[in-house]
N, C-alpha and C. Protein backbone atom coordinates (compact mmCIF):
# COMPACT_ATOMS: atom_id res chain seq x y z
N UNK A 1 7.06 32.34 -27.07
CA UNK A 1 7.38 33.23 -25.98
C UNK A 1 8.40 34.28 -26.44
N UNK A 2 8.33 35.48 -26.03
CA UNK A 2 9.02 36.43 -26.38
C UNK A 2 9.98 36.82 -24.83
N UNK A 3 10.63 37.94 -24.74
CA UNK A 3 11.62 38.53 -23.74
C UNK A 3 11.20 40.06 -23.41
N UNK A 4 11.19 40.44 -22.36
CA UNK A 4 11.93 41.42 -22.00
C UNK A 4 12.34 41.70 -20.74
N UNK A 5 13.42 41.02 -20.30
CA UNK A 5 13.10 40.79 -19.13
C UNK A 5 14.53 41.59 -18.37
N UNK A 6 14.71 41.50 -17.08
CA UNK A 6 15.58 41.94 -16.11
C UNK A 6 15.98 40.57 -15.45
N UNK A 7 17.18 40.30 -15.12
CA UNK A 7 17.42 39.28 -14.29
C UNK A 7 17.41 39.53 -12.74
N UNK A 8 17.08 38.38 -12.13
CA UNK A 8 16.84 38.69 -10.44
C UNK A 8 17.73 38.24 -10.51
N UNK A 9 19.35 38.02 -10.73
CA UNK A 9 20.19 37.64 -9.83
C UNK A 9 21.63 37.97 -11.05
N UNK A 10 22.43 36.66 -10.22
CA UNK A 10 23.69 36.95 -11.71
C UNK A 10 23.67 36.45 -12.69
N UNK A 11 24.08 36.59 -13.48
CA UNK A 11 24.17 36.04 -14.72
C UNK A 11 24.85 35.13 -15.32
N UNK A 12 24.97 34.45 -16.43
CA UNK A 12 25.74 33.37 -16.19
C UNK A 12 26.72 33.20 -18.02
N UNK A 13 27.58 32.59 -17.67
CA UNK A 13 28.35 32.81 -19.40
C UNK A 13 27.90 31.56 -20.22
N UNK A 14 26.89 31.25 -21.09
CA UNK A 14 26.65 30.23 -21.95
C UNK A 14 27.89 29.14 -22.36
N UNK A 15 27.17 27.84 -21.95
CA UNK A 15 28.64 26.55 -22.35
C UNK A 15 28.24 26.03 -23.60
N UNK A 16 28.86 25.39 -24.44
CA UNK A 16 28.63 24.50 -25.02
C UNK A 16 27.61 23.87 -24.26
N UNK A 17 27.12 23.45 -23.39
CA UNK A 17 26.46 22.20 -22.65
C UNK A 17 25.29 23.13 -22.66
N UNK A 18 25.38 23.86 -22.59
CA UNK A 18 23.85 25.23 -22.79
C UNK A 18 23.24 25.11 -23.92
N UNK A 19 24.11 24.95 -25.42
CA UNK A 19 24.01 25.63 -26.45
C UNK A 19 23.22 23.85 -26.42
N UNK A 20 23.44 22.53 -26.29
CA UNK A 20 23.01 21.12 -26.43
C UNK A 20 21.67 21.57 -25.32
N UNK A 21 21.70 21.66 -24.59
CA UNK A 21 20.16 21.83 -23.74
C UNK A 21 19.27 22.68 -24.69
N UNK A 22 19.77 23.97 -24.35
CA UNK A 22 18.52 24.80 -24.79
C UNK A 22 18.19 24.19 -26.61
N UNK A 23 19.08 23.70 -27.09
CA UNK A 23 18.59 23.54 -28.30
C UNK A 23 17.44 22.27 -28.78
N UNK A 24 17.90 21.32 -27.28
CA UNK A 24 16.72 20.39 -27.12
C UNK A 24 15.52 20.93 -26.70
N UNK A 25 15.99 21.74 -25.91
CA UNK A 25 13.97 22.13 -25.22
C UNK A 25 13.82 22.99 -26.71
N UNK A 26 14.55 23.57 -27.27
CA UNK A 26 14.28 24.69 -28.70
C UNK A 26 13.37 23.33 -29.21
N UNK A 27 13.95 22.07 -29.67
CA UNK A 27 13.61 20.96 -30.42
C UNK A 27 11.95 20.27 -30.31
N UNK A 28 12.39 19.91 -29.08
CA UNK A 28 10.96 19.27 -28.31
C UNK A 28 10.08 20.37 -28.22
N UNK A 29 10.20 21.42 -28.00
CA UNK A 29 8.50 22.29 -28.31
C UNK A 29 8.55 22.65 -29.04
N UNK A 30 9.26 22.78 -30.41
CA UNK A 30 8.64 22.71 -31.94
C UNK A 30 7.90 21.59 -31.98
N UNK A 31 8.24 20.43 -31.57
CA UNK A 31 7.69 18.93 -32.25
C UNK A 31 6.18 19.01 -31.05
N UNK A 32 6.11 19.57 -30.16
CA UNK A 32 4.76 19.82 -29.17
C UNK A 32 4.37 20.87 -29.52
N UNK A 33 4.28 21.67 -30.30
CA UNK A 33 3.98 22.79 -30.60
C UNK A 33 2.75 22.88 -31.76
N UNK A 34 3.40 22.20 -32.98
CA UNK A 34 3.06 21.34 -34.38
C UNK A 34 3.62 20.44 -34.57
N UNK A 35 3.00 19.84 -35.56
CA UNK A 35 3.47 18.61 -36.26
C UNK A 35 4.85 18.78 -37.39
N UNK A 36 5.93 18.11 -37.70
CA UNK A 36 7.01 18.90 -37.99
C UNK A 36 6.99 18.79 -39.49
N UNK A 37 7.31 19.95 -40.28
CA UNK A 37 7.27 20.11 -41.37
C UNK A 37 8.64 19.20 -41.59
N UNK A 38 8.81 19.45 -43.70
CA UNK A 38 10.46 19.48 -43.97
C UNK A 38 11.15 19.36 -43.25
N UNK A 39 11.71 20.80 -43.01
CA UNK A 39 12.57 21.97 -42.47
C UNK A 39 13.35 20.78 -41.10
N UNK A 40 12.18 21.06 -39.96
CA UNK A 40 12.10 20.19 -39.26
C UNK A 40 12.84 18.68 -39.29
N UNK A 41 12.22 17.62 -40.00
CA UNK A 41 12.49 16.00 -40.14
C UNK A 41 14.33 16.72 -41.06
N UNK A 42 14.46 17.36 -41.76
CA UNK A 42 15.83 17.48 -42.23
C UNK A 42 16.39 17.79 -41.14
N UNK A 43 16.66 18.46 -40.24
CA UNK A 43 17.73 18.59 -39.41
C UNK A 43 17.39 17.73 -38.55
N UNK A 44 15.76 17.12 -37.99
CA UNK A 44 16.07 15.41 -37.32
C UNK A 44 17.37 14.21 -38.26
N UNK A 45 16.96 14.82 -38.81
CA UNK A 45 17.62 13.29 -40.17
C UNK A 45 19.12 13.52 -40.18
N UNK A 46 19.46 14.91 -39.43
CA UNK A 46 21.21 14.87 -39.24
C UNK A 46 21.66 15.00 -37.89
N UNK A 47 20.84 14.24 -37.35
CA UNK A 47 21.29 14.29 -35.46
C UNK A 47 22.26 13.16 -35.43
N UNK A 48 23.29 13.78 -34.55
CA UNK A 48 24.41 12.52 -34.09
C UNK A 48 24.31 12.06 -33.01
N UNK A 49 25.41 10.80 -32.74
CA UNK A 49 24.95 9.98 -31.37
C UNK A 49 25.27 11.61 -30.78
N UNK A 50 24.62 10.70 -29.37
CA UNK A 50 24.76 11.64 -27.99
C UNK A 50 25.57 10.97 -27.13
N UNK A 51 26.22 11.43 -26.26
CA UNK A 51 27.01 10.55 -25.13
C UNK A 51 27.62 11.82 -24.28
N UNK A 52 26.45 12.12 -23.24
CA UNK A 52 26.66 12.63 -22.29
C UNK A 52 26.40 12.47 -20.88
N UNK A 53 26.99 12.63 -19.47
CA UNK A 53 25.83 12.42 -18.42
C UNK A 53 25.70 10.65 -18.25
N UNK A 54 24.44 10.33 -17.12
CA UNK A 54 24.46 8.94 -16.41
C UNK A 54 23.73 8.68 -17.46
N UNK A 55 22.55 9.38 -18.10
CA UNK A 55 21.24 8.49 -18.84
C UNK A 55 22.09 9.18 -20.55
N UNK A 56 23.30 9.02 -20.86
CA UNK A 56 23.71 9.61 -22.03
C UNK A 56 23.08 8.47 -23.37
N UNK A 57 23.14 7.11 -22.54
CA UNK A 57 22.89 5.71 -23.50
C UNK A 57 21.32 5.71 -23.95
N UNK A 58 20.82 6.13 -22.79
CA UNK A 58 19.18 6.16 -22.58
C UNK A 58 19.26 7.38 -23.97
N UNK A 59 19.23 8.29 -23.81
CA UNK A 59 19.23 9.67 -24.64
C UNK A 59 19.70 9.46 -25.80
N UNK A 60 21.24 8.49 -25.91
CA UNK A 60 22.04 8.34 -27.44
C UNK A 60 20.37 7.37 -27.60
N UNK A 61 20.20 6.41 -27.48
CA UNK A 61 19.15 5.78 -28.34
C UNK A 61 17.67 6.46 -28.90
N UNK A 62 17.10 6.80 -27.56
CA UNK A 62 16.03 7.83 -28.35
C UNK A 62 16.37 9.02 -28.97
N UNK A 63 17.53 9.71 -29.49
CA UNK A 63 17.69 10.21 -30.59
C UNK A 63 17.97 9.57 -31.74
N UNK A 64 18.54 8.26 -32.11
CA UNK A 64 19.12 7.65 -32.35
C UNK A 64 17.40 7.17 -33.40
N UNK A 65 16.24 6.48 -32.43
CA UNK A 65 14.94 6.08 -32.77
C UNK A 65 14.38 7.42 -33.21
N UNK A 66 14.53 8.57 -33.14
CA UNK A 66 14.07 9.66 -33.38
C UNK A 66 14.49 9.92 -35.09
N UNK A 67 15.52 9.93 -35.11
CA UNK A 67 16.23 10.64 -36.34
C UNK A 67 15.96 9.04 -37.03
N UNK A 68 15.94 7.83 -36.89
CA UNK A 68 15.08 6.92 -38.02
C UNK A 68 13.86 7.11 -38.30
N UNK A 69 12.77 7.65 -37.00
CA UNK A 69 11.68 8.31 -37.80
C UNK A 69 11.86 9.31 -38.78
N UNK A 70 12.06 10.23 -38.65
CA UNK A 70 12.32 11.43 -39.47
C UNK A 70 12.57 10.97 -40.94
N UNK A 71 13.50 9.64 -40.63
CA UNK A 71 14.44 9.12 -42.23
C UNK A 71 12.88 8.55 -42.81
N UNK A 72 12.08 8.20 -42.05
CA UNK A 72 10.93 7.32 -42.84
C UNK A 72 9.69 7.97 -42.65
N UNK A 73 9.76 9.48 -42.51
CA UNK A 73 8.34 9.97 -42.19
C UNK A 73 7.78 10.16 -43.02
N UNK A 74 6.20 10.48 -42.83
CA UNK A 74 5.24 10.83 -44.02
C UNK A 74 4.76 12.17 -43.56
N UNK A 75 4.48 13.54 -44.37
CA UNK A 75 4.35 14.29 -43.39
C UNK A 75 2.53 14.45 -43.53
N UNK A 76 1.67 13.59 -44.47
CA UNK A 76 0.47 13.63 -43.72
C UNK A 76 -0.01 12.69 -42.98
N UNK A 77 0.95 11.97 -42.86
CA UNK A 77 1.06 10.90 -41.60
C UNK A 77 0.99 11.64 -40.55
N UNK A 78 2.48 12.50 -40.21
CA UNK A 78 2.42 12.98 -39.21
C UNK A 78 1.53 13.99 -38.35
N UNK A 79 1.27 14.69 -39.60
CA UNK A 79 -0.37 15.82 -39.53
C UNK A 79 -1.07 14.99 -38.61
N UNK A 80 -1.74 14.02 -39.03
CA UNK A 80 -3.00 12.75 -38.08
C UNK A 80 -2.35 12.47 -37.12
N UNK A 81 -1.28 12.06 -37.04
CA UNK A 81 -0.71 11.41 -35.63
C UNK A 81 -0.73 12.96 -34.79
N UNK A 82 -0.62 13.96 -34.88
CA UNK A 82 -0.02 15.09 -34.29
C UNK A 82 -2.19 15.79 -33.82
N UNK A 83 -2.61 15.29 -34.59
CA UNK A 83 -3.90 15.74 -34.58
C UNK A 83 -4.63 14.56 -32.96
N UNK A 84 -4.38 13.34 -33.94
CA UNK A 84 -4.93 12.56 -32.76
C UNK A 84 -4.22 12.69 -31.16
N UNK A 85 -3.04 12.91 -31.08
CA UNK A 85 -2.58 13.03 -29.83
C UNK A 85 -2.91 14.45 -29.52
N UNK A 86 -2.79 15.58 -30.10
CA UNK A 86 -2.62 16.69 -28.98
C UNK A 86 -4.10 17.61 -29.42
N UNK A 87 -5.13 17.33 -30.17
CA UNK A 87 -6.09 17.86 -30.51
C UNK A 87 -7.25 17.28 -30.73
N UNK A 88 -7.67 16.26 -31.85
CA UNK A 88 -8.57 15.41 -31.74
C UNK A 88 -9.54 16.30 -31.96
N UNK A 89 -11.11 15.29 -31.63
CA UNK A 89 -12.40 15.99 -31.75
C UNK A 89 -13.23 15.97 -30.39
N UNK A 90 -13.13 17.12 -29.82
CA UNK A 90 -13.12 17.44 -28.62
C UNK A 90 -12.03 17.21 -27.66
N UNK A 91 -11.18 16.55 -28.15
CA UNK A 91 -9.45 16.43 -27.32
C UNK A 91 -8.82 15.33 -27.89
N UNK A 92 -7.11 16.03 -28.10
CA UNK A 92 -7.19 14.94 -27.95
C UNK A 92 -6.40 13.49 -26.96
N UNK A 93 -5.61 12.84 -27.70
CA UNK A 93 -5.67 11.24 -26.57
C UNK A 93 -4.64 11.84 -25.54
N UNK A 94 -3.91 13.09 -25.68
CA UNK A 94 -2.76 13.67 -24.31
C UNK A 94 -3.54 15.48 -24.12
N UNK A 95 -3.49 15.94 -22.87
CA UNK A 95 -3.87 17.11 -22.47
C UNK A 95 -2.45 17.79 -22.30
N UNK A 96 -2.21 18.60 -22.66
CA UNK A 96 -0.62 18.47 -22.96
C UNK A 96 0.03 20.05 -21.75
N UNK A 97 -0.81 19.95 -20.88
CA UNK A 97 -0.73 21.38 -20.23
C UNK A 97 -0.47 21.17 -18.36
N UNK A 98 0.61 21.64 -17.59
CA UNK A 98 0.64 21.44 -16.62
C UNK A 98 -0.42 21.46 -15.67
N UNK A 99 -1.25 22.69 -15.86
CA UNK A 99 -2.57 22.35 -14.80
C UNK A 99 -3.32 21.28 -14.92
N UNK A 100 -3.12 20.31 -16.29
CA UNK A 100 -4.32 18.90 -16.37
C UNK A 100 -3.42 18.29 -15.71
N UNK A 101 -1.85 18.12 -15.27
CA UNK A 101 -0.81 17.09 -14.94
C UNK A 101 -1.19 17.26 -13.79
N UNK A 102 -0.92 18.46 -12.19
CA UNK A 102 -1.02 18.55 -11.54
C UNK A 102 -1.86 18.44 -10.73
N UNK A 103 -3.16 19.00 -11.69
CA UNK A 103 -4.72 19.23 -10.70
C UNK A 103 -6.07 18.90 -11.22
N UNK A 104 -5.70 18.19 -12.22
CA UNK A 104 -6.54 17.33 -13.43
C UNK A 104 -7.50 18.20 -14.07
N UNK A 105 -7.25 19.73 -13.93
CA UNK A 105 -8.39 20.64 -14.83
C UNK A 105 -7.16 21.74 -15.55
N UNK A 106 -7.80 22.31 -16.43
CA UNK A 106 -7.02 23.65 -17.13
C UNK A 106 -7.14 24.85 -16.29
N UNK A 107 -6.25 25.50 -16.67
CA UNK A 107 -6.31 27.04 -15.97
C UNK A 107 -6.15 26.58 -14.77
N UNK A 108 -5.20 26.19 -14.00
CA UNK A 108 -5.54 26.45 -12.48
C UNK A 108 -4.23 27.02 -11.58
N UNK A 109 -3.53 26.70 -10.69
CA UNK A 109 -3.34 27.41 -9.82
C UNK A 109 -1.63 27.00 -10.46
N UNK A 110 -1.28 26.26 -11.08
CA UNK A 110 0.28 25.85 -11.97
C UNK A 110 0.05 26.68 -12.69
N UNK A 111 -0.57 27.25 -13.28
CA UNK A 111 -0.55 28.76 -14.47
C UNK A 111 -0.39 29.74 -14.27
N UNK A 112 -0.86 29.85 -12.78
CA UNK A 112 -1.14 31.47 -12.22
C UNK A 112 0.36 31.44 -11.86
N UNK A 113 1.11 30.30 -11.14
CA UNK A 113 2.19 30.28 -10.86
C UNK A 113 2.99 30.57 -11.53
N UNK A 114 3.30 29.87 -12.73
CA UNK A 114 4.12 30.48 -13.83
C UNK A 114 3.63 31.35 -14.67
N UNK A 115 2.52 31.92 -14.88
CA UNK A 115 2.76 33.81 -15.11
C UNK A 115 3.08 34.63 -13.83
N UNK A 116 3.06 34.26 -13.26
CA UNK A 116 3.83 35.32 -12.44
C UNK A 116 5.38 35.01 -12.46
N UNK A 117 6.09 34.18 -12.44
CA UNK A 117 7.29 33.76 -12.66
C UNK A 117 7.98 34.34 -13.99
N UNK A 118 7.08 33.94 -14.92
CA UNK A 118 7.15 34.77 -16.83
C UNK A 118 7.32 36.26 -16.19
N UNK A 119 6.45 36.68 -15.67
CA UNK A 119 6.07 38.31 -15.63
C UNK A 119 7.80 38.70 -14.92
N UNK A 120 8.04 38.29 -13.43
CA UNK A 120 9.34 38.18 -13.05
C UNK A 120 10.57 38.43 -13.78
N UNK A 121 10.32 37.12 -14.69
CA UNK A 121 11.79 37.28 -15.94
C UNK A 121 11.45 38.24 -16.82
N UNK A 122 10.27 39.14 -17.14
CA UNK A 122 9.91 39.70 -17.93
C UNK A 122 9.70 38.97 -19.70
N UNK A 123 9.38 37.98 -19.59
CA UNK A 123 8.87 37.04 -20.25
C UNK A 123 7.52 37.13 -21.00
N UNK A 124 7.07 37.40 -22.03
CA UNK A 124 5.63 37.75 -22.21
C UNK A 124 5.26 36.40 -23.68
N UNK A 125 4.21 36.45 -23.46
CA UNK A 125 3.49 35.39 -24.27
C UNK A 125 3.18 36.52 -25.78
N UNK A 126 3.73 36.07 -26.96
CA UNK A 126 3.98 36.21 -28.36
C UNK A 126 2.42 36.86 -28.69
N UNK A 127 2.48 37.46 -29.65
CA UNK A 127 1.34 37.71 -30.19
C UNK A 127 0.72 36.64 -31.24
N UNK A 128 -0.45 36.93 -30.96
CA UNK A 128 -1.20 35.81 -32.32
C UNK A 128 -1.42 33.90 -31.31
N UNK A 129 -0.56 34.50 -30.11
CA UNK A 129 -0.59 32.91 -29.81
C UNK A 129 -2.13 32.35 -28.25
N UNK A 130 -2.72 31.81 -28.78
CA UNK A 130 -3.64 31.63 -27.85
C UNK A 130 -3.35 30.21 -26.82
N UNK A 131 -2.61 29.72 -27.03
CA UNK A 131 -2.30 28.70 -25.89
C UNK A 131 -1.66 29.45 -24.64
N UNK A 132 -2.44 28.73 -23.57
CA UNK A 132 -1.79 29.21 -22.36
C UNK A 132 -0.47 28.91 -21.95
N UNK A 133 0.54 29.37 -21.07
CA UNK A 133 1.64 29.33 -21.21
C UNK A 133 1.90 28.52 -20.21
N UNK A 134 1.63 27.15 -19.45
CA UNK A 134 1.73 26.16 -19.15
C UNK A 134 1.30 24.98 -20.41
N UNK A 135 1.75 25.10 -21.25
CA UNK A 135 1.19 23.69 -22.48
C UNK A 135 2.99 23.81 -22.12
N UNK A 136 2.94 22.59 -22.90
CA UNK A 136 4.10 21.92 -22.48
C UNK A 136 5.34 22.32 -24.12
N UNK A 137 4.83 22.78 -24.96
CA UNK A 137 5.67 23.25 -26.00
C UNK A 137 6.20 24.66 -25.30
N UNK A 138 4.97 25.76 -24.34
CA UNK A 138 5.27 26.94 -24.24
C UNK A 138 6.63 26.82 -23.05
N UNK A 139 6.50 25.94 -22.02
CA UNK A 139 7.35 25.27 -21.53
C UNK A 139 8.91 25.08 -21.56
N UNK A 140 8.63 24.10 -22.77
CA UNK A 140 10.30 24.08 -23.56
C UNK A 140 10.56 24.98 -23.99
N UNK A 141 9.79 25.90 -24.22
CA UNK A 141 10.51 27.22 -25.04
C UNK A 141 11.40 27.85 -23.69
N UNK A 142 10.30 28.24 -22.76
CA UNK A 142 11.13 29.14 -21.70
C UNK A 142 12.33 28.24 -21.11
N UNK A 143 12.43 27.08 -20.85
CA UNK A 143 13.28 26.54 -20.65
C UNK A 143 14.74 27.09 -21.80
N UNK A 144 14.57 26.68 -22.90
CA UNK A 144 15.58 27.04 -23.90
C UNK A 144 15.75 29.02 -23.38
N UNK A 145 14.98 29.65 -23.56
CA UNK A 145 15.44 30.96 -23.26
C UNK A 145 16.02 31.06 -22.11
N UNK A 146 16.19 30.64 -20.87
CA UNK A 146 16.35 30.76 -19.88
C UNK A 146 17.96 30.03 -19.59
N UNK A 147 17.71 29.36 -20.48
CA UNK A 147 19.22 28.58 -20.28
C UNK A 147 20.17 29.45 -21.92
N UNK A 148 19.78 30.10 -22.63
CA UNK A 148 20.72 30.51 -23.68
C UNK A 148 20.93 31.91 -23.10
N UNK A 149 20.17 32.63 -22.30
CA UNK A 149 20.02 34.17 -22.21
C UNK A 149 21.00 34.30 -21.11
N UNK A 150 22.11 34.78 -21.67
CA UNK A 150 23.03 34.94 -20.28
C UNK A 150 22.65 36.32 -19.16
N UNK A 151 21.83 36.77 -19.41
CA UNK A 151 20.89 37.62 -18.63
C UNK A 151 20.62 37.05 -17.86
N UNK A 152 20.09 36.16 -17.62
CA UNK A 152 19.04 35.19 -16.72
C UNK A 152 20.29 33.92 -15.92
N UNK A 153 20.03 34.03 -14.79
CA UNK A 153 21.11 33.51 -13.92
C UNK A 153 21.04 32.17 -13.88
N UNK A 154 21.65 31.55 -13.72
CA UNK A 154 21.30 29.92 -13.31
C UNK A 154 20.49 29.41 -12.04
N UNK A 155 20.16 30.14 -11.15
CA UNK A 155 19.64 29.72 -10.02
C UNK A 155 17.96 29.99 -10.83
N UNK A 156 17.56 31.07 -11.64
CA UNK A 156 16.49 31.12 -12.48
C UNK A 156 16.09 29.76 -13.02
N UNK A 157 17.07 29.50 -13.83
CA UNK A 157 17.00 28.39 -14.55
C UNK A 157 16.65 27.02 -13.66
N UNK A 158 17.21 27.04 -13.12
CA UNK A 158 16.58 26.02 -12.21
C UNK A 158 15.54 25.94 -11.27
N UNK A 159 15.25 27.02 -10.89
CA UNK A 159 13.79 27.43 -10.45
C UNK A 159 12.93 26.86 -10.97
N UNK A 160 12.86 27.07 -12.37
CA UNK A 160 11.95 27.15 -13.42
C UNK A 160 11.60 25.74 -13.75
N UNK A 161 13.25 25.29 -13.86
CA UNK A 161 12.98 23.65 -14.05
C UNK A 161 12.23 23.14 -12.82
N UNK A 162 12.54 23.56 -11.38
CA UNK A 162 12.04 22.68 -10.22
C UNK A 162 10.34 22.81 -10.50
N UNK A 163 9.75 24.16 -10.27
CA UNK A 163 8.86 24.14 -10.55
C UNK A 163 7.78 24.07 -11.43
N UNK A 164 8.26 24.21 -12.28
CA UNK A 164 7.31 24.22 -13.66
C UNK A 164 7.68 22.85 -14.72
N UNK A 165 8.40 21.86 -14.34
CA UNK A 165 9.05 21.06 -15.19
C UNK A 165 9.18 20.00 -14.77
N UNK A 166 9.84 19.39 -13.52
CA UNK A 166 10.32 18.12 -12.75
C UNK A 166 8.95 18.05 -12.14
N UNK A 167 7.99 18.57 -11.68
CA UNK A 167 6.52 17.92 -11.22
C UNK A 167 6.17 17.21 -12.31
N UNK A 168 5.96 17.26 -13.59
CA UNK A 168 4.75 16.80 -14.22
C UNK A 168 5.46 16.17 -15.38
N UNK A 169 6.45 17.36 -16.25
CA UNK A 169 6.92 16.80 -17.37
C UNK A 169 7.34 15.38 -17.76
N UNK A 170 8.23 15.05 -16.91
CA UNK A 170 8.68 13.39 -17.14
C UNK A 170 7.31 12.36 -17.39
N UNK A 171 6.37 12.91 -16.37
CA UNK A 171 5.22 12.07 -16.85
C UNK A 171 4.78 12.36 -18.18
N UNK A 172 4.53 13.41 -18.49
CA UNK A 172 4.02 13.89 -19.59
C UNK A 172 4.65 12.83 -20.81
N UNK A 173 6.18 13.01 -20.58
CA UNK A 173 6.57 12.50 -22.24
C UNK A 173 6.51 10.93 -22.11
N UNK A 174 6.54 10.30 -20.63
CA UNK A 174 6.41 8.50 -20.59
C UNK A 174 5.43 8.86 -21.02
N UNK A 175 3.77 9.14 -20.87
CA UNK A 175 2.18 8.93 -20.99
C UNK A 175 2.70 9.21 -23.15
N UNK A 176 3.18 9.89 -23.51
CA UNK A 176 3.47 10.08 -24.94
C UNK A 176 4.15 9.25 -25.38
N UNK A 177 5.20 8.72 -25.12
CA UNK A 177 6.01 7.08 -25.21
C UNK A 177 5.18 6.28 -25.27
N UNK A 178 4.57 6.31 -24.78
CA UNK A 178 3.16 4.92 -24.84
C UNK A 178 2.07 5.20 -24.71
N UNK A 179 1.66 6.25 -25.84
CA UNK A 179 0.16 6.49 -26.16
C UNK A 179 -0.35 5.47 -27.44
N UNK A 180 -1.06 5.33 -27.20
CA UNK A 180 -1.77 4.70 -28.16
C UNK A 180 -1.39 4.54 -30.06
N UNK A 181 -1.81 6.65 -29.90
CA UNK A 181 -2.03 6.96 -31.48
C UNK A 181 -0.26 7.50 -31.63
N UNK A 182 0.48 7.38 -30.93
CA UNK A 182 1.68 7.44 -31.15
C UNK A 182 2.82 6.73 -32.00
N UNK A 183 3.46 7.32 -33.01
CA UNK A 183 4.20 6.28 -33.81
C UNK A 183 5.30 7.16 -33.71
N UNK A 184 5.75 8.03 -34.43
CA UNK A 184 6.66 8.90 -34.41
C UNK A 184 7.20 9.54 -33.11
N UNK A 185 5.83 9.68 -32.62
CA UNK A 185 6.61 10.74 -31.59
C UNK A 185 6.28 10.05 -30.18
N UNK A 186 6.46 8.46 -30.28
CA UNK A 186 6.78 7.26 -29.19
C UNK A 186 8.64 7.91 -28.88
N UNK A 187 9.21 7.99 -30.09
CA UNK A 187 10.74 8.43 -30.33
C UNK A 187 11.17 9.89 -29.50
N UNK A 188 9.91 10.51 -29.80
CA UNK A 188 9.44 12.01 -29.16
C UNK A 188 9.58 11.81 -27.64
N UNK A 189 8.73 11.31 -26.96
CA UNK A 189 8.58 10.70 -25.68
C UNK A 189 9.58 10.31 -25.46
N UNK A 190 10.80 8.84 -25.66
CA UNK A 190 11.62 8.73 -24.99
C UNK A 190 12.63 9.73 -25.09
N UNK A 191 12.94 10.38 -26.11
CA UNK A 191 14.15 11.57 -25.60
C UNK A 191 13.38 12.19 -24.71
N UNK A 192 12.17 12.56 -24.88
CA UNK A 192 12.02 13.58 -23.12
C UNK A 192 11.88 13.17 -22.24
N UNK A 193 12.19 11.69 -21.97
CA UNK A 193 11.93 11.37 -20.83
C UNK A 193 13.53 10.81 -20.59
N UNK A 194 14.13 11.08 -21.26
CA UNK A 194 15.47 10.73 -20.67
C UNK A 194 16.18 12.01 -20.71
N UNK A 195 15.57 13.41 -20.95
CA UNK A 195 16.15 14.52 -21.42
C UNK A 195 15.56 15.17 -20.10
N UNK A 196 14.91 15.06 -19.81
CA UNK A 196 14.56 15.56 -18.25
C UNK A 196 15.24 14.84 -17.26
N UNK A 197 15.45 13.59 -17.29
CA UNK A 197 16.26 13.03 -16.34
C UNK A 197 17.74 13.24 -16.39
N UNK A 198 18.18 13.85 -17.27
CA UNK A 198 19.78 14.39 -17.48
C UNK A 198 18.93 15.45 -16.80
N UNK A 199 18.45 16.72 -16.96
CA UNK A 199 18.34 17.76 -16.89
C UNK A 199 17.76 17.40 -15.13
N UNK A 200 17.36 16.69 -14.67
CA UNK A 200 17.66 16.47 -13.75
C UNK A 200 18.73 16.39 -12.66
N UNK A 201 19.62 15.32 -12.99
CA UNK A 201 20.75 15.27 -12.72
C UNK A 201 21.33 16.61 -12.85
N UNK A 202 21.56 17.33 -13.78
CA UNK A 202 22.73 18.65 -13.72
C UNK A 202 22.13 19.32 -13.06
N UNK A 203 20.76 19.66 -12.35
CA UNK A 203 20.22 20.58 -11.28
C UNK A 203 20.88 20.49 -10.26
N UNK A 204 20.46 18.71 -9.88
CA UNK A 204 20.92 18.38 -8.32
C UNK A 204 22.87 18.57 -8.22
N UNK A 205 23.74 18.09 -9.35
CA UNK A 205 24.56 18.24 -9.21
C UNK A 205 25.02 19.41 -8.84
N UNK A 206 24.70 20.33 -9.45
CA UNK A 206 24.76 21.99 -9.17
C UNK A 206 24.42 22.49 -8.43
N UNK A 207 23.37 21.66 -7.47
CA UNK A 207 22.98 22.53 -6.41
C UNK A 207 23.37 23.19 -5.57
């Protein structure tokens, strides 16, 4: 996802606690995006505990199970594992896109919703990229922009999360926690499913 956007409201001054969010949703839709190179498993392999928030224990551990994968990955291991879950032959074992979460088909009425929301923030979909911008990597991205861009107000930000994120996502990363062809990114799944439930919590708190 790229920018150009105008903010509908005020703006907001980036925290430390911004710079730890957006860099997780930055995190989690690289690893939903592709399968993670090097580059990638090296800076998994230097993550520290976490201890933030009600679910900080939940979160310190699946980073914790995360960054021991990374220490023991294979990366044409991970290629297959990354193939069988989000591609496959004819699909694959996860549909990884809000309109299959919501309304059990692609393209539907959760897409139209959030391009018009993208269009709003002035948000535009990258060149070269053919995934629609409800998959759940394109997702975390706007999440991370939306929370680093002090352009973009916080009541945005949470918009974005209510609607496009707290419907479906949490399911998304449990159904990935316990997929089948999942090994690595079982580790994947529980940080997002305890990373939405913080990100939960700081909505409602803020409300």
């Amino acid at each position: 996802m790229g920018t150009k956007h105008e903010s509908a409201s005020t703006s907001h001054a980036a925290t430390r606690e911004d710079e730890f969010r957006a860099g997780t949703w930055t995190l989690l839709g690289r690893l939903l995006a592709t399968s993670p190179d090097e580059t990638v498993l090296g800076l998994l392999r230097q993550i520290p505990g976490i201890e933030q928030g009600r679910d900080a224990d939940a979160l310190a551990a699946a980073w914790r199970e995360l960054r021991a994968g990374a220490e023991q990955a294979d990366l044409e291991l991970l290629k297959r594992e990354f193939h069988e879950l989000f591609i496959g032959v004819g699909g694959g074992e996860l549909t990884p896109y809000a309109s299959w979460y919501l309304t059990g088909s692609l393209m539907e009425r959760p897409l139209v919703v959030l391009r018009q929301d993208l269009q709003q923030l002035g948000v535009e979909r990258l060149e070269g990229n053919s995934e629609p911008e409800d998959h759940a990597a394109a997702i975390c991205d706007v999440m991370a922009l939306v929370i680093s861009d002090p352009d973009v107000s916080f009541e945005w930000q949470r918009e974005i999360f209510q609607k496009h994120v707290e419907p479906w996502m949490g399911q998304f990363f449990h159904d990935l926690e316990h997929a089948e062809n999942a090994e690595f990114y079982t580790a994947v799944g529980r940080v997002g499913v305890a990373f939405v439930a913080l990100e939960q919590d700081y909505f409602s708190m803020l409300a």
